[in-house]
N, C-alpha and C. Protein backbone atom coordinates (compact mmCIF):
# COMPACT_ATOMS: atom_id res chain seq x y z
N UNK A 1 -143.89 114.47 72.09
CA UNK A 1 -144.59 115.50 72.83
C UNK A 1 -143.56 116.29 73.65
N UNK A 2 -143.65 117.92 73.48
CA UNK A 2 -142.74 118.08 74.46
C UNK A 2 -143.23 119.02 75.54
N UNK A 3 -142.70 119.45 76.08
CA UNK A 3 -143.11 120.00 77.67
C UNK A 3 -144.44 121.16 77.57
N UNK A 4 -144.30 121.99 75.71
CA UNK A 4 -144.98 122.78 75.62
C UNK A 4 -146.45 122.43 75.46
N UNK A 5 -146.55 120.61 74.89
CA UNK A 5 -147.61 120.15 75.13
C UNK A 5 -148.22 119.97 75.99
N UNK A 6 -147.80 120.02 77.17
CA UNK A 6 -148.60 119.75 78.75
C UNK A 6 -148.37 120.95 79.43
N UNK A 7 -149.79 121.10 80.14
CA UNK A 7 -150.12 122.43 80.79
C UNK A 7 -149.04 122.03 81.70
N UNK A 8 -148.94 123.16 82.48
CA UNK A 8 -148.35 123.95 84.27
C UNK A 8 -148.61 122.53 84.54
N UNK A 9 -150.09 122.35 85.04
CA UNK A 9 -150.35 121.23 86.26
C UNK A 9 -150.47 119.82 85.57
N UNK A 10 -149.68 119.31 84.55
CA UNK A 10 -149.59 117.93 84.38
C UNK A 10 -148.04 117.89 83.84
N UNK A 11 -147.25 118.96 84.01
CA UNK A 11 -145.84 118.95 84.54
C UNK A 11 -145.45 118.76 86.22
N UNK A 12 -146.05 119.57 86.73
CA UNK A 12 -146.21 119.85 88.23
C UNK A 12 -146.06 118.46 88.73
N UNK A 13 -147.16 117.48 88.12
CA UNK A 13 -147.49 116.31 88.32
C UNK A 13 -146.36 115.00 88.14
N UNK A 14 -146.13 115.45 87.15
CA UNK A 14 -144.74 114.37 86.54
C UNK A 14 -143.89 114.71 87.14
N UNK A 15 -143.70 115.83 87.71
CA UNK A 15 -142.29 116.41 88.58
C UNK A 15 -142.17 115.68 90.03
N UNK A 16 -143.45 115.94 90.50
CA UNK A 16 -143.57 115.10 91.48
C UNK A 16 -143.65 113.93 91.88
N UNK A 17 -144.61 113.19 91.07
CA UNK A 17 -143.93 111.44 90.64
C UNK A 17 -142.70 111.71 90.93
N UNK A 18 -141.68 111.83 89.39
CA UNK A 18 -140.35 111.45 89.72
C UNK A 18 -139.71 111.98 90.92
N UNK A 19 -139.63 112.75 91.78
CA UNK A 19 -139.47 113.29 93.21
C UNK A 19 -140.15 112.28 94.24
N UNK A 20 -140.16 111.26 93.69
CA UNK A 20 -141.36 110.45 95.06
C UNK A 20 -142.76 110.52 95.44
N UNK A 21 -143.55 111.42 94.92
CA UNK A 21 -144.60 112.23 95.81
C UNK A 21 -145.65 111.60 94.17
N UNK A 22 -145.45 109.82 94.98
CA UNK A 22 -146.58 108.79 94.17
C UNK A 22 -147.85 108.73 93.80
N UNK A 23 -148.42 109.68 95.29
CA UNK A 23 -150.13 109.31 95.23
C UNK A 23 -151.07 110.68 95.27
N UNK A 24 -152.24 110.64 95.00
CA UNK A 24 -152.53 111.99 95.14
C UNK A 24 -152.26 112.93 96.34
N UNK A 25 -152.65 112.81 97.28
CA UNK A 25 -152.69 113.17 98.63
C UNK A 25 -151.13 114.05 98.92
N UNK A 26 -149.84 112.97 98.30
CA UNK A 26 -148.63 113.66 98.50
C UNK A 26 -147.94 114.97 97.38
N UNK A 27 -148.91 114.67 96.29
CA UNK A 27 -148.77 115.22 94.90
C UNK A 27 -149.50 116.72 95.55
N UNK A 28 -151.07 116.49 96.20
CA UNK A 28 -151.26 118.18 96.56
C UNK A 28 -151.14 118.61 97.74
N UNK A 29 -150.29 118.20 98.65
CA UNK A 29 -149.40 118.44 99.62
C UNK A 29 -147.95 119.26 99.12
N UNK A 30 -147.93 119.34 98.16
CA UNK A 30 -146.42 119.27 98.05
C UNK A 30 -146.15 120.46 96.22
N UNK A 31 -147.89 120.74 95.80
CA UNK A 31 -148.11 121.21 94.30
C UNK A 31 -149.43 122.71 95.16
N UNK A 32 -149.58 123.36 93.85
CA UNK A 32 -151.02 124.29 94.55
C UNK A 32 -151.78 123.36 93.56
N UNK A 33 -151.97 122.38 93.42
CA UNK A 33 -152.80 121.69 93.08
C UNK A 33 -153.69 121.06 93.66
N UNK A 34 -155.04 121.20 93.77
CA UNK A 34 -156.14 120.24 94.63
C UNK A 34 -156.20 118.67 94.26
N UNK A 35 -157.43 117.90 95.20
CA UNK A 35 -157.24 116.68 94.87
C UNK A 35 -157.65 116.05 93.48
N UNK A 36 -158.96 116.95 93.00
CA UNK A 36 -159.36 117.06 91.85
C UNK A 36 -158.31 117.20 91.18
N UNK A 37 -157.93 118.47 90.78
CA UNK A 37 -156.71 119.23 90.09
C UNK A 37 -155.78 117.55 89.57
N UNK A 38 -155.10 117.10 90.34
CA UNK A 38 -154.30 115.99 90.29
C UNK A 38 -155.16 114.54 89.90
N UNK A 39 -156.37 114.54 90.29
CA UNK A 39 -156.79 112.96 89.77
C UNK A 39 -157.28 113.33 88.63
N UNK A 40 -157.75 114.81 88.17
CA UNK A 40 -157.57 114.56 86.16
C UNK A 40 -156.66 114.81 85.51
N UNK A 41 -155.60 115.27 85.69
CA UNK A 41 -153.71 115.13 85.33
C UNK A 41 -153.50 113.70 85.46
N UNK A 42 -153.79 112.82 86.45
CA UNK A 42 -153.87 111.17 86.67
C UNK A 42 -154.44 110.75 85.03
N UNK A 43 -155.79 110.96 85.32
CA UNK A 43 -156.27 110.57 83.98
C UNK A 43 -155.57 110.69 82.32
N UNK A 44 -155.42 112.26 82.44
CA UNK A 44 -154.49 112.90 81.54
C UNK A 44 -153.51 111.84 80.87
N UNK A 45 -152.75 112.14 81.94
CA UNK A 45 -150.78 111.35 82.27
C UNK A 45 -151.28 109.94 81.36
N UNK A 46 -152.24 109.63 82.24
CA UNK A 46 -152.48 107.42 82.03
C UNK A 46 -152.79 107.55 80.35
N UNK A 47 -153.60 108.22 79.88
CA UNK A 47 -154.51 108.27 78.44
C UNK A 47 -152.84 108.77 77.34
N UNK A 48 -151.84 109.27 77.86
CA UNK A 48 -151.19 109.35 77.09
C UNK A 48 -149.79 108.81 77.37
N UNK A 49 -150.12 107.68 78.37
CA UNK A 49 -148.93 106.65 78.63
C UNK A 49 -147.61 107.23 79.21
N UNK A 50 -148.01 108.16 79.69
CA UNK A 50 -146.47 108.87 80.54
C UNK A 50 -146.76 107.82 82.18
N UNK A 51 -147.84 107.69 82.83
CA UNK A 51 -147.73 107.50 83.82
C UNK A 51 -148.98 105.93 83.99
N UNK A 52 -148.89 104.62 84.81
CA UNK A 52 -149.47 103.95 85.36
C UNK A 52 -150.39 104.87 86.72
N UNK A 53 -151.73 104.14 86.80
CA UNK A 53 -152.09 104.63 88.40
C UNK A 53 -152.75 103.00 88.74
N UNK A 54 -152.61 103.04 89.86
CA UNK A 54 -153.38 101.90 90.79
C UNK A 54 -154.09 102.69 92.47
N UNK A 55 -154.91 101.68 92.33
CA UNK A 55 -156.14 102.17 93.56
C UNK A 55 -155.55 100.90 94.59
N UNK A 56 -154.40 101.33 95.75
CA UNK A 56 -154.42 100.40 96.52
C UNK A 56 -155.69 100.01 97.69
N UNK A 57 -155.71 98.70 97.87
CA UNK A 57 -156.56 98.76 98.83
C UNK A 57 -156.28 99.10 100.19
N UNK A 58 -157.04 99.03 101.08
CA UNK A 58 -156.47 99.61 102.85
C UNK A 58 -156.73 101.00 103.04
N UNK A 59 -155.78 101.33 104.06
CA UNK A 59 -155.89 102.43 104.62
C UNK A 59 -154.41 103.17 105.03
N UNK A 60 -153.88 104.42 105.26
CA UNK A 60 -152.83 104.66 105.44
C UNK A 60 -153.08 105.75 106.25
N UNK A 61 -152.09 106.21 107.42
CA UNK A 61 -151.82 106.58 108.35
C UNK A 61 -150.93 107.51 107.79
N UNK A 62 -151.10 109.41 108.14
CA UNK A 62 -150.06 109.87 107.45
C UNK A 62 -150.28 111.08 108.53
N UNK A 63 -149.20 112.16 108.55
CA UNK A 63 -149.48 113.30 109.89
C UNK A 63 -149.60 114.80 108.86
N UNK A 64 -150.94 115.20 108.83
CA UNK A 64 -151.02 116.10 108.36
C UNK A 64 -151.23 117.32 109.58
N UNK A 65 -150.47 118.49 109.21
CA UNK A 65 -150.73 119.71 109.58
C UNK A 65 -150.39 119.32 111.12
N UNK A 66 -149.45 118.34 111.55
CA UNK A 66 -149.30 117.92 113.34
C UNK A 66 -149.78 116.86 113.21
N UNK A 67 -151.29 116.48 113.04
CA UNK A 67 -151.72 115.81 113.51
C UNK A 67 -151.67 114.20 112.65
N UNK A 68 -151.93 113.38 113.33
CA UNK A 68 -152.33 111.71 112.63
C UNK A 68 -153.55 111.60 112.13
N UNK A 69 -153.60 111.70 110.50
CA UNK A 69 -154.73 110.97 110.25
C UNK A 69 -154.82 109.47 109.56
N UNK A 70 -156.26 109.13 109.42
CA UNK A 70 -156.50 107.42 109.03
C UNK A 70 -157.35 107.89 107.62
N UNK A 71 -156.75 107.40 106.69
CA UNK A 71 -157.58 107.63 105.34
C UNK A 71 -157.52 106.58 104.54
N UNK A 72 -158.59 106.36 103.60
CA UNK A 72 -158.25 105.28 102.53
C UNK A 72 -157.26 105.59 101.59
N UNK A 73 -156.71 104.30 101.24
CA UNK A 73 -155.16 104.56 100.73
C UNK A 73 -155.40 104.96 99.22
N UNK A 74 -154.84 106.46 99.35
CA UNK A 74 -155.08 107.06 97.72
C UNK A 74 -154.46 106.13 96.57
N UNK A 75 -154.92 107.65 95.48
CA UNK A 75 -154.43 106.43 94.10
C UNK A 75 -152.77 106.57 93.58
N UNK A 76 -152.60 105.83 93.55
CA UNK A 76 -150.65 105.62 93.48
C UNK A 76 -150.32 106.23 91.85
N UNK A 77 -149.29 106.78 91.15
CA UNK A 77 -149.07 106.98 89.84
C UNK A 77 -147.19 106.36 90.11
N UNK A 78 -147.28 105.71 88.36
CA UNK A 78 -146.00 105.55 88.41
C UNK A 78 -145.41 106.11 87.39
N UNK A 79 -144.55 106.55 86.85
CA UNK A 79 -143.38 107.04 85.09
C UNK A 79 -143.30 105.72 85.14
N UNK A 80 -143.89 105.98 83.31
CA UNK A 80 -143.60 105.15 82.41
C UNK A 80 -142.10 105.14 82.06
N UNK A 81 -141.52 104.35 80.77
CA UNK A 81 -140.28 104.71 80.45
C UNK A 81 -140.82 106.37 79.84
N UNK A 82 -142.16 106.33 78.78
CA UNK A 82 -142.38 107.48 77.86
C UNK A 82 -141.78 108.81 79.09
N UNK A 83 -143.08 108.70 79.88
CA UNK A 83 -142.93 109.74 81.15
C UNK A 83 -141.47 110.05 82.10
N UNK A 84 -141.11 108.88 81.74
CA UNK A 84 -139.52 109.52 82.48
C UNK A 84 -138.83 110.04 81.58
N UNK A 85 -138.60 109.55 80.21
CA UNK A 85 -137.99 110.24 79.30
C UNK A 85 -138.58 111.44 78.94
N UNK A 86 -139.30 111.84 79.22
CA UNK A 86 -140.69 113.03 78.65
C UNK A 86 -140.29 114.05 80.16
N UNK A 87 -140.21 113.68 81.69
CA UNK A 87 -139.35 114.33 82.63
C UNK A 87 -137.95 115.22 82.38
N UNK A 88 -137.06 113.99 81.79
CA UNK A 88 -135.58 113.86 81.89
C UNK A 88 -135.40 115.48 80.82
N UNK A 89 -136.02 114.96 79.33
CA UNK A 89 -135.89 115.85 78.81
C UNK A 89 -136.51 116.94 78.65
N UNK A 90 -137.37 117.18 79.33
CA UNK A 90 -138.18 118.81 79.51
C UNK A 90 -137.68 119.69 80.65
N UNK A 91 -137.39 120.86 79.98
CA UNK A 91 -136.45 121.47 81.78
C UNK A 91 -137.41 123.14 80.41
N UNK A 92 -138.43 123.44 81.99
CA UNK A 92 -139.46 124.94 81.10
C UNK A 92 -138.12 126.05 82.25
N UNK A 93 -137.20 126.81 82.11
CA UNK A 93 -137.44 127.73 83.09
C UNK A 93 -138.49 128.89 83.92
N UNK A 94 -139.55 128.65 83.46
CA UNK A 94 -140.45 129.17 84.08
C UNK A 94 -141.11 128.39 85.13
N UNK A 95 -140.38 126.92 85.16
CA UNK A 95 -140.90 126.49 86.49
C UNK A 95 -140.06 126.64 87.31
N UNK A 96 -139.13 126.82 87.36
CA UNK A 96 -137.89 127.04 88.57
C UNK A 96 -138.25 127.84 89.71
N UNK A 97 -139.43 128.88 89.52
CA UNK A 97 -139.81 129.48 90.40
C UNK A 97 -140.95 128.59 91.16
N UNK A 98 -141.79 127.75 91.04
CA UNK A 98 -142.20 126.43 91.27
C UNK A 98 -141.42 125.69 91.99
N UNK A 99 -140.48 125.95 92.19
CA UNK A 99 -139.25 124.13 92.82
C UNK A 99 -138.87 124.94 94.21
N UNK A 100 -138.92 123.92 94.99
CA UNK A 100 -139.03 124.23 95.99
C UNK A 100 -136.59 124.28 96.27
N UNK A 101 -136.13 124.83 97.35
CA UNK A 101 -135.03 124.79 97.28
C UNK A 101 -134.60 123.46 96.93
N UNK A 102 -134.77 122.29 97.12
CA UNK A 102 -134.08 121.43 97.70
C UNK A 102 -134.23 120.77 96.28
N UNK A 103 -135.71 120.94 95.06
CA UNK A 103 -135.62 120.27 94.30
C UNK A 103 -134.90 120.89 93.01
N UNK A 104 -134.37 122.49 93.20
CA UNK A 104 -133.89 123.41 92.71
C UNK A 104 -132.27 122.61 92.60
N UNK A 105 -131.43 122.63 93.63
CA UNK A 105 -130.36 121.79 94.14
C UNK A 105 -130.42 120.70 92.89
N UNK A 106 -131.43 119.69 93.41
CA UNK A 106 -131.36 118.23 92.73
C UNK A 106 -131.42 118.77 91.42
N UNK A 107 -132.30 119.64 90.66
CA UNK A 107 -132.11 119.80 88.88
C UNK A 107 -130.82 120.07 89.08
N UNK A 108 -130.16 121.06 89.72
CA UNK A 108 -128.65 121.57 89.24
C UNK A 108 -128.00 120.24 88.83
N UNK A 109 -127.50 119.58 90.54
CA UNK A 109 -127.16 118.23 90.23
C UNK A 109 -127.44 117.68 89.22
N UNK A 110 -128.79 117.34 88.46
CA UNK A 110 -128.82 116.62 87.71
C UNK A 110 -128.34 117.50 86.59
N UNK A 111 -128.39 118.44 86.13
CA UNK A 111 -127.72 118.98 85.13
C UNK A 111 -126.26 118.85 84.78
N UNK A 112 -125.56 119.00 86.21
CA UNK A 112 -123.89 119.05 86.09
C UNK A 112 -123.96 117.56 85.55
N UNK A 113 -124.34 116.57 86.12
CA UNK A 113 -124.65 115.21 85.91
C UNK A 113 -124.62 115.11 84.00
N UNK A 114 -125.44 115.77 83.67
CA UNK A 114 -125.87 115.72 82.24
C UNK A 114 -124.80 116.02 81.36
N UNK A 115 -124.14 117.44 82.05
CA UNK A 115 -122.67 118.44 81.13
C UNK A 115 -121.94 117.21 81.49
N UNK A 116 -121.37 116.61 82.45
CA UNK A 116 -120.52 115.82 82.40
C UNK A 116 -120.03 114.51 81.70
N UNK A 117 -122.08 114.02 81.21
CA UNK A 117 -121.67 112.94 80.51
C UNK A 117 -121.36 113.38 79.09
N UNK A 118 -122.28 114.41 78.59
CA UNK A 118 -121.97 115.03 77.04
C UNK A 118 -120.36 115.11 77.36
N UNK A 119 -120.11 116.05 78.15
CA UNK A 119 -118.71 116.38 78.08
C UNK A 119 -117.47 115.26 77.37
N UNK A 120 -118.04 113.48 78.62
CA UNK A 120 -117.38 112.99 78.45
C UNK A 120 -117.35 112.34 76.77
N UNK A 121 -118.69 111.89 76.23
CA UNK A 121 -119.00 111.73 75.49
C UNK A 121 -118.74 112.46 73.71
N UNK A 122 -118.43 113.86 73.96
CA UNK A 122 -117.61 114.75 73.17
C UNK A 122 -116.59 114.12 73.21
N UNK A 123 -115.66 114.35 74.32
CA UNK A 123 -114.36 114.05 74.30
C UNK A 123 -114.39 112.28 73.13
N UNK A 124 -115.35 111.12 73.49
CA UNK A 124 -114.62 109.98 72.95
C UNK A 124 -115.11 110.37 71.45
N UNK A 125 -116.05 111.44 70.94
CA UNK A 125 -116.32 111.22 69.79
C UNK A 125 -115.22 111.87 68.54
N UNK A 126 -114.80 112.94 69.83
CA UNK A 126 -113.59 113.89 69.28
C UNK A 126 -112.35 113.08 68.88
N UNK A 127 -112.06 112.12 69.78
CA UNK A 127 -110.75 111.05 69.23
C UNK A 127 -111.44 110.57 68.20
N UNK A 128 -111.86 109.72 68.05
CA UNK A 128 -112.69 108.69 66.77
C UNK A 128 -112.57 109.10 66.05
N UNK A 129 -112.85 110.89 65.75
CA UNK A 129 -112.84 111.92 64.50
C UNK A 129 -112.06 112.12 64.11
N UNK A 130 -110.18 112.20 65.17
CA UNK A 130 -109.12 112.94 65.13
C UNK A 130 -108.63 110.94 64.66
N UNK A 131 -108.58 110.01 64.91
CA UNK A 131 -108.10 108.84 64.26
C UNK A 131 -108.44 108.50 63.19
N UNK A 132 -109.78 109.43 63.00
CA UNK A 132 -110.46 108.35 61.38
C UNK A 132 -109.74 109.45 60.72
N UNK A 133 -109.07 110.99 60.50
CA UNK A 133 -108.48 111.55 59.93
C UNK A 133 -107.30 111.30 59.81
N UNK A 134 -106.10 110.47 60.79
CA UNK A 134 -105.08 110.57 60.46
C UNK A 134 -104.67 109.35 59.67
């Protein structure tokens, strides 16, 4: 499956998982996605094994908009291996305008990250090639 298979908002979703932003509540805090919006992308994600969800029990304490509130503790999502690999390798540039600065930064990073290992990885395949010829 690749990125063109999943709408805007069950990328949005996986983006945010892997960024930390586990449970619903932090997912549309942080997406223009509502709470709805995100608990059927939940569904979505789970039915095609990119992502786990669990319903913790309790309550959690979190400061919205200033203030402290007390809510029951939303539903948690985790990346699968599928879903992280299904992350790692989908990069749409049409979401870049979507990423907020800081997660703009971290793709770069992770990109130079990426050129560097191909890079290195060229380089050992390039000897191997240049020894099995001589």
């Amino acid at each position: 499956m690749t990125s063109m298979d999943l709408d805007p908002g069950c990328r949005k979703v996986l983006h945010a998982i892997q960024q930390g932003h586990d449970d619903i509540q932090k997912i549309t805090s942080t997406t223009t996605l509502s709470n709805s919006q995100v608990n059927y992308r939940f569904q979505k994600l789970e039915e095609l094994e990119m992502i786990t969800v669990s319903k913790p029990d309790g309550w959690v304490t979190r400061e919205i908009d200033g203030q402290k509130r007390k809510f029951k503790a939303p539903k948690q999502a985790q990346l699968t291996d599928q879903g992280r690999k299904h992350v790692e390798k989908s990069f749409d540039p049409q979401d870049l305008d979507q990423l907020s600065q800081e997660e703009l930064i971290e793709k770069i990073h992770e990109l130079e990250d990426q050129i560097d290992s191909l890079e290195t990885q060229f380089d050992a395949l390039r000897r191997q090639i240049q020894q099995l010829l001589r």
